[in-house]
PDB file of N, CA and C in Angstrom:
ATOM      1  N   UNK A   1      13.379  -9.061  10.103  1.00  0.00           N
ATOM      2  CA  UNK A   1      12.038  -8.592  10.410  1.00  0.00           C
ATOM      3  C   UNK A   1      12.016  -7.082  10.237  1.00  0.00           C
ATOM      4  N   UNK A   2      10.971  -6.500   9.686  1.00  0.00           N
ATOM      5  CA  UNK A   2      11.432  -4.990   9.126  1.00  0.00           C
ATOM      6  C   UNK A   2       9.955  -4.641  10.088  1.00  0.00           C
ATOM      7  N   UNK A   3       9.601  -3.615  10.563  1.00  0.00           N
ATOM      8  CA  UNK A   3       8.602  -2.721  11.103  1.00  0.00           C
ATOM      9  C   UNK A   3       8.053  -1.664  10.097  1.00  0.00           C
ATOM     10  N   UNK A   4       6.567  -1.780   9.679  1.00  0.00           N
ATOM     11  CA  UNK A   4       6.035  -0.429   8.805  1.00  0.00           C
ATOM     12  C   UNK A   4       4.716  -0.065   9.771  1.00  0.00           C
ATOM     13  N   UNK A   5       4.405   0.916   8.855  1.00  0.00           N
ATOM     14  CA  UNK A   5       3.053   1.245   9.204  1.00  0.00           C
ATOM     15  C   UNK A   5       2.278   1.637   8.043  1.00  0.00           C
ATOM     16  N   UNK A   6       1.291   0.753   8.056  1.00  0.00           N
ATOM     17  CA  UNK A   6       0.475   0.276   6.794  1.00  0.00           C
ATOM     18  C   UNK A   6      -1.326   1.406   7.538  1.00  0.00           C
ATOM     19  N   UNK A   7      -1.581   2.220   6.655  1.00  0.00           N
ATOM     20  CA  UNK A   7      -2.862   2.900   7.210  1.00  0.00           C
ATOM     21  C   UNK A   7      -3.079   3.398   8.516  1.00  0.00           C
ATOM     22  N   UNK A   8      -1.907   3.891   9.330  1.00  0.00           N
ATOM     23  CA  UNK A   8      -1.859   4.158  10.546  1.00  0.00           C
ATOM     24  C   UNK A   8      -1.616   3.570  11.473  1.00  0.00           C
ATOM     25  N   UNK A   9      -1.484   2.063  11.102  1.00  0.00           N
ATOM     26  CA  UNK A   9      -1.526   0.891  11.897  1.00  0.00           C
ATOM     27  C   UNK A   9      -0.006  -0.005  12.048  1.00  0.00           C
ATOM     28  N   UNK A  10       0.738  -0.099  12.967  1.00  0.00           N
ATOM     29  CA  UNK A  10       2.266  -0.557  13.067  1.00  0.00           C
ATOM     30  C   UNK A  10       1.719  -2.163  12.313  1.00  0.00           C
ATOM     31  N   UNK A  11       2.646  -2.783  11.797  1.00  0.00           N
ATOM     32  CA  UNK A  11       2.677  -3.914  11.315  1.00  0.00           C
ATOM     33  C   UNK A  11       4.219  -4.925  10.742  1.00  0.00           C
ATOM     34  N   UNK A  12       4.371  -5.816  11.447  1.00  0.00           N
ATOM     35  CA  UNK A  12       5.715  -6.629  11.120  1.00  0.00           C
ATOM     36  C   UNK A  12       5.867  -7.629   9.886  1.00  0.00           C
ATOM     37  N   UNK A  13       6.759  -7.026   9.215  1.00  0.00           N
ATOM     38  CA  UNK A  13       6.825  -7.717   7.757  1.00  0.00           C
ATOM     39  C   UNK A  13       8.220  -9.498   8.532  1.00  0.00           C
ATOM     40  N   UNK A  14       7.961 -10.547   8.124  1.00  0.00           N
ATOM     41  CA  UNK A  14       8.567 -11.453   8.424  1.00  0.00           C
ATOM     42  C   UNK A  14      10.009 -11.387   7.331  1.00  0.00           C
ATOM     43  N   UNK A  15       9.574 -11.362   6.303  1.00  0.00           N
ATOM     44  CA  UNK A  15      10.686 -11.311   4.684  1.00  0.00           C
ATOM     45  C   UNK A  15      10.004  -9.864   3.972  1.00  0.00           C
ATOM     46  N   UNK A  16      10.972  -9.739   2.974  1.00  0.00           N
ATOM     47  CA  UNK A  16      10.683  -8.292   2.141  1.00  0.00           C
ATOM     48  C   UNK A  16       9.620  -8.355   1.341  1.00  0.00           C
ATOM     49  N   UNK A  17       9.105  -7.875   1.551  1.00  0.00           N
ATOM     50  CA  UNK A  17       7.645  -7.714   0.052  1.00  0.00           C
ATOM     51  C   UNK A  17       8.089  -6.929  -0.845  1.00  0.00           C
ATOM     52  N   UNK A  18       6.890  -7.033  -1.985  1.00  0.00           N
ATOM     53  CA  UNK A  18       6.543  -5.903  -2.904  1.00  0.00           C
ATOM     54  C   UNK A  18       5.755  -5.675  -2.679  1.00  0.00           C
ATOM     55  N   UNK A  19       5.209  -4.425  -3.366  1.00  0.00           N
ATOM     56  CA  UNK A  19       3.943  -3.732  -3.268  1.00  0.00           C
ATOM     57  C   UNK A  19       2.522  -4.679  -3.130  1.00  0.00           C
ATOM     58  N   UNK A  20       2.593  -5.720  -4.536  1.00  0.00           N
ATOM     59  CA  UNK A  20       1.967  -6.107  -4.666  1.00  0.00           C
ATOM     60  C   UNK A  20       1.639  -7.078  -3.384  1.00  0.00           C
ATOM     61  N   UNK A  21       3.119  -7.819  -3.250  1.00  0.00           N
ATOM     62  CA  UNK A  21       2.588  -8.686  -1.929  1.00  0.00           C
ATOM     63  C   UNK A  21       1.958  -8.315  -0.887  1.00  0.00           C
ATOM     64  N   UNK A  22       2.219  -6.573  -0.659  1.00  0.00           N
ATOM     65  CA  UNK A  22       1.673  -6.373   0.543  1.00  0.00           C
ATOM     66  C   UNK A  22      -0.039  -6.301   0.776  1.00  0.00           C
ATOM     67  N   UNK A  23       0.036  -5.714  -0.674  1.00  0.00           N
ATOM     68  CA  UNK A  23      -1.247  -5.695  -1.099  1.00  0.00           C
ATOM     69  C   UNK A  23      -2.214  -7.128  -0.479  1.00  0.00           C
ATOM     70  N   UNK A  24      -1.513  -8.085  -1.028  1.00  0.00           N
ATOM     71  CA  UNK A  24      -2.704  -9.440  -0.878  1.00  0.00           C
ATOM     72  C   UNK A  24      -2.636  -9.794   0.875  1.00  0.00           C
ATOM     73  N   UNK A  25      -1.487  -9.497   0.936  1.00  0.00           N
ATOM     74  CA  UNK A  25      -1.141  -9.560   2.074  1.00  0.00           C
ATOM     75  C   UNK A  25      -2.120  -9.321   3.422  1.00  0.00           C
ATOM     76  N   UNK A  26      -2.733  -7.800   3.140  1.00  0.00           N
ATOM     77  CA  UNK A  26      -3.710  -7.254   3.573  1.00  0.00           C
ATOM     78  C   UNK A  26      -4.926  -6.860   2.865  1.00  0.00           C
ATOM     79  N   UNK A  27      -4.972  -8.233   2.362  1.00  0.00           N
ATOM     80  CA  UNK A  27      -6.560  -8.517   1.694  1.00  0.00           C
ATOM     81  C   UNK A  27      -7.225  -7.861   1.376  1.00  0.00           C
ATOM     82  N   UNK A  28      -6.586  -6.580   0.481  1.00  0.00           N
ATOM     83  CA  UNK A  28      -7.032  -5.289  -0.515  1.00  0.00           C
ATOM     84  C   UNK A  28      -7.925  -5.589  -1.589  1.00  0.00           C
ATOM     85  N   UNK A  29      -8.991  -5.264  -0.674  1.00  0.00           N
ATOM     86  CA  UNK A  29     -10.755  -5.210  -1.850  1.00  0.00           C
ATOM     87  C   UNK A  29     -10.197  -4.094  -2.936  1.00  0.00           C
ATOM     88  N   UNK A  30     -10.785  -5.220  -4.158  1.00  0.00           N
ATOM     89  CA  UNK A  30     -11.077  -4.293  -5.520  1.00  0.00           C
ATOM     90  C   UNK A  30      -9.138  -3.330  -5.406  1.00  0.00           C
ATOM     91  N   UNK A  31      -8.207  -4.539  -5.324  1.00  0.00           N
ATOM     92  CA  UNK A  31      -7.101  -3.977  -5.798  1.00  0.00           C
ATOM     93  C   UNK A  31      -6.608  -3.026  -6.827  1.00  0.00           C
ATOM     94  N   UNK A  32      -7.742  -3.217  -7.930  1.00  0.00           N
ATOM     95  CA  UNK A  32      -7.236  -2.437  -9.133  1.00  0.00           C
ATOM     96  C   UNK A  32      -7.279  -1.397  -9.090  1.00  0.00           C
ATOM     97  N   UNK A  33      -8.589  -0.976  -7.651  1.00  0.00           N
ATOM     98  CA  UNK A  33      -9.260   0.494  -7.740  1.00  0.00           C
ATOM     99  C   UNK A  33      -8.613   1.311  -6.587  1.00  0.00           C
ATOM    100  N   UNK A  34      -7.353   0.325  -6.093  1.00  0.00           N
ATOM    101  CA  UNK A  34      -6.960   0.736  -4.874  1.00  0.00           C
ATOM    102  C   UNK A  34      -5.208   2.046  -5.477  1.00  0.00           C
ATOM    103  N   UNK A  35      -4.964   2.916  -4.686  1.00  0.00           N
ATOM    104  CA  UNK A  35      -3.993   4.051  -4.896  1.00  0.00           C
ATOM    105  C   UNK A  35      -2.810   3.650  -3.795  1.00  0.00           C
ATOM    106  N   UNK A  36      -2.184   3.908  -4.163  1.00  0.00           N
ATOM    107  CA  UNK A  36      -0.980   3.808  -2.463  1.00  0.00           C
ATOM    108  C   UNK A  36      -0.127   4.917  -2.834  1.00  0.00           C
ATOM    109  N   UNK A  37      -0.083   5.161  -1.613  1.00  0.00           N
ATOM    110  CA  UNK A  37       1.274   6.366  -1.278  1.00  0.00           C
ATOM    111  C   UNK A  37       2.140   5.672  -0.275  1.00  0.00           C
ATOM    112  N   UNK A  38       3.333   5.739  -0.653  1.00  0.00           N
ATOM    113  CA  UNK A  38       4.466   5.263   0.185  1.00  0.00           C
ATOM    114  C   UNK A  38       5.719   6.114   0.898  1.00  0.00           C
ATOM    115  N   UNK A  39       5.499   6.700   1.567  1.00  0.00           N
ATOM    116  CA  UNK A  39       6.089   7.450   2.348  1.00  0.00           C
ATOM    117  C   UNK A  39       5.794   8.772   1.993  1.00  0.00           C
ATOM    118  N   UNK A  40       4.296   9.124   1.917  1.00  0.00           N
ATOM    119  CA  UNK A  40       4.528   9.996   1.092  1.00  0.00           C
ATOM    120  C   UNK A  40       3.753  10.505  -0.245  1.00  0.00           C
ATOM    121  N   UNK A  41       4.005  10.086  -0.918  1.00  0.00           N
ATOM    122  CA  UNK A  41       4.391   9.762  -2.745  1.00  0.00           C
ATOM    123  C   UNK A  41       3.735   8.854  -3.018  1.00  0.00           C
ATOM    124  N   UNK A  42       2.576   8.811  -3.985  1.00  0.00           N
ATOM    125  CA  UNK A  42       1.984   8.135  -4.711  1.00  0.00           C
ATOM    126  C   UNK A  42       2.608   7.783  -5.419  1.00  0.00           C
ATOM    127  N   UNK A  43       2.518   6.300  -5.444  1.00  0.00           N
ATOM    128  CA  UNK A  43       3.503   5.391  -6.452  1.00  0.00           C
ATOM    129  C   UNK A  43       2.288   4.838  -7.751  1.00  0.00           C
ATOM    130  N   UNK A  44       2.984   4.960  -9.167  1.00  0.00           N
ATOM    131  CA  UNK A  44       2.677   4.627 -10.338  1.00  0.00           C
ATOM    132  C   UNK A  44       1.995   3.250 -10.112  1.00  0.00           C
ATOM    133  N   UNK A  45       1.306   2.887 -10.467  1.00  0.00           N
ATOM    134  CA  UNK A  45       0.605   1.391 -10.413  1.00  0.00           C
ATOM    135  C   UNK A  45       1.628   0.139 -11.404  1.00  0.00           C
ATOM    136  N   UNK A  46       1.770   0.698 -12.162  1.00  0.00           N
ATOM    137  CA  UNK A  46       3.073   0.177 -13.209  1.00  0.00           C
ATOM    138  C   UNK A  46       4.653  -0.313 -12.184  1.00  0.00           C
ATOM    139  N   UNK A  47       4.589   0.323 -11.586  1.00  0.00           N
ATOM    140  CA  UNK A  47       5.594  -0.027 -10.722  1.00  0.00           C
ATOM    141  C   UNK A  47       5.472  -0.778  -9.526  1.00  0.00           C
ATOM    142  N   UNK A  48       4.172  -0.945  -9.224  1.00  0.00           N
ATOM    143  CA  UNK A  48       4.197  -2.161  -7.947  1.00  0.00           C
ATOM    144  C   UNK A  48       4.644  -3.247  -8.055  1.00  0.00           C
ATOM    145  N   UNK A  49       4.703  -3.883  -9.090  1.00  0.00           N
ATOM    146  CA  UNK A  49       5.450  -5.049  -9.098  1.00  0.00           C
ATOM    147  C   UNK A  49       6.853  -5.056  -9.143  1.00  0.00           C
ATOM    148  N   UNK A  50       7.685  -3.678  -8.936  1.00  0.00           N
ATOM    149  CA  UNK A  50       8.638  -3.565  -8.636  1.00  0.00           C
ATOM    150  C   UNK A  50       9.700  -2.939  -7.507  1.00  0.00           C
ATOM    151  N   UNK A  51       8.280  -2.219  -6.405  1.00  0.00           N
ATOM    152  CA  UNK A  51       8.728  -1.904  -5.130  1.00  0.00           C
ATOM    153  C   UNK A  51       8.505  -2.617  -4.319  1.00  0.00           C
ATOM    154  N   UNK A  52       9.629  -2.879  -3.752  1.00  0.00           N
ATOM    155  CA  UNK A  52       9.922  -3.538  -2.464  1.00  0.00           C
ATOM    156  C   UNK A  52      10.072  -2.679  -0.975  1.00  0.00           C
ATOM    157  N   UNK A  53       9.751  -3.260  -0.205  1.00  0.00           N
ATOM    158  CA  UNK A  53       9.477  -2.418   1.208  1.00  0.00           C
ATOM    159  C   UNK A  53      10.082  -2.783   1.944  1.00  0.00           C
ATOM    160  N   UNK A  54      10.219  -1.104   2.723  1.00  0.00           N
ATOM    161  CA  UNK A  54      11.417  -1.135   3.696  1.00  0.00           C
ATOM    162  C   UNK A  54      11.084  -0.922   5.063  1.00  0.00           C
ATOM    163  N   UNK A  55      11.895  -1.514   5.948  1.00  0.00           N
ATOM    164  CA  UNK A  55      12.069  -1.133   7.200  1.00  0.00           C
ATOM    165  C   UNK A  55      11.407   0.214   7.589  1.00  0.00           C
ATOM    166  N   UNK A  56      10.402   0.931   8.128  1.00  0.00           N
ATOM    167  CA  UNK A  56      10.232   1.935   8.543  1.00  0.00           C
ATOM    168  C   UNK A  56       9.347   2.708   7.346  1.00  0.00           C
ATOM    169  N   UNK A  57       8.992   2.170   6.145  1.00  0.00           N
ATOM    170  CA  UNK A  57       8.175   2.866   5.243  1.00  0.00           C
ATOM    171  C   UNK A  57       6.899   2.537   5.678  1.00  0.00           C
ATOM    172  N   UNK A  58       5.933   4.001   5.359  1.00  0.00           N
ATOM    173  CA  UNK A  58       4.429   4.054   5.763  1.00  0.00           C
ATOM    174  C   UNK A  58       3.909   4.022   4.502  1.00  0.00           C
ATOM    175  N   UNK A  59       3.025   2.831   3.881  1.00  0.00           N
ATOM    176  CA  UNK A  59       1.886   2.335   3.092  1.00  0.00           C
ATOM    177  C   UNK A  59       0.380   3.206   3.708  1.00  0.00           C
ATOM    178  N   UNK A  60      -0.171   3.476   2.494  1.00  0.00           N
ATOM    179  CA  UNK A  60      -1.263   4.204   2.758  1.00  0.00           C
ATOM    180  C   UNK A  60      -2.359   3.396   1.293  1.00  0.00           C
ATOM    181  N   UNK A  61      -2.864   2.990   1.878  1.00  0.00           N
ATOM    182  CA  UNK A  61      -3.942   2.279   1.005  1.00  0.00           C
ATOM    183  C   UNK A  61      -5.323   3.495   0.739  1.00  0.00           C
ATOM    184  N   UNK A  62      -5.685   3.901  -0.699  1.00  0.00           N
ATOM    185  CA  UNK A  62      -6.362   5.031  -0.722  1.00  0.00           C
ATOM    186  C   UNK A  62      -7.493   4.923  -1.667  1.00  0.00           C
ATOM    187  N   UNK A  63      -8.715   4.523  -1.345  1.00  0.00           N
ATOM    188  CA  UNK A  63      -9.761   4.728  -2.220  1.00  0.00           C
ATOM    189  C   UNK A  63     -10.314   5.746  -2.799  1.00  0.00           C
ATOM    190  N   UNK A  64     -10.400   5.822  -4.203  1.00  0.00           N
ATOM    191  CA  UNK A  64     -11.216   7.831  -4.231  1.00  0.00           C
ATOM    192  C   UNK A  64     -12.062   7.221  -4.707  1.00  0.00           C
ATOM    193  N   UNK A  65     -13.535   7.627  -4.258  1.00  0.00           N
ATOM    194  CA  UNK A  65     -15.389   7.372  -4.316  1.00  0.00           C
ATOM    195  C   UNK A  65     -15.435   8.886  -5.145  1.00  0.00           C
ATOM    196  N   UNK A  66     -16.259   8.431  -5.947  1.00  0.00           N
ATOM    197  CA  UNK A  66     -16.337   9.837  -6.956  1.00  0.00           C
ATOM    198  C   UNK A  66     -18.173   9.313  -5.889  1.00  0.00           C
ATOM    199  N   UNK A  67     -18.872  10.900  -6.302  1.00  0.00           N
ATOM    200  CA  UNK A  67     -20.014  11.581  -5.814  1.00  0.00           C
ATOM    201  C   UNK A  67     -20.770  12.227  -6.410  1.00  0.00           C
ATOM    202  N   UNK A  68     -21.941  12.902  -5.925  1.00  0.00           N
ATOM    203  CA  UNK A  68     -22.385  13.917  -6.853  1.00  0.00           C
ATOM    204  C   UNK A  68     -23.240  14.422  -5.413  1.00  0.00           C
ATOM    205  N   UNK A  69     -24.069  15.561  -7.014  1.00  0.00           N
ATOM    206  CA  UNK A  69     -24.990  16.389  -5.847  1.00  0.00           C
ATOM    207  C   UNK A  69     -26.525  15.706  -6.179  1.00  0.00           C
ATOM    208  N   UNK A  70     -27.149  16.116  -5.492  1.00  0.00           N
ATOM    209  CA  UNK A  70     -28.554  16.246  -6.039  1.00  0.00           C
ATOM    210  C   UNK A  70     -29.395  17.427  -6.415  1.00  0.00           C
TER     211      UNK A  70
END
């Protein structure tokens, strides 16, 4: 059982994920448009299907809303 904190929020992983799993995991609207930083460090999107998560790593799920003025 590994302990993270996913968006500020403590959360118990049962088995190891990947990125991706964690992703569905926590039922991430519009995944494609979604950013993560993992401890840190924005991780490549190309590579989620190849990080796996650890004990004590903080997931940060990050939307950027583009804007304007009037």
């Amino acid at each position: 059982m590994s302990k993270i904190t996913v968006n500020g929020k403590s959360q118990e992983l049962g088995k190891a994920l990947t990125l991706v799993e964690l992703i569905a995991l926590n039922n991430i609207t519009q995944p494609d448009m979604v950013s993560v930083q993992l401890n840190g460090e924005f991780i490549d999107r190309d590579d989620f299907p190849a990080i796996l998560i650890q004990d004590g790593d903080e997931v940060d799920f990050l939307y950027f809303m583009g804007g304007g003025c009037r």
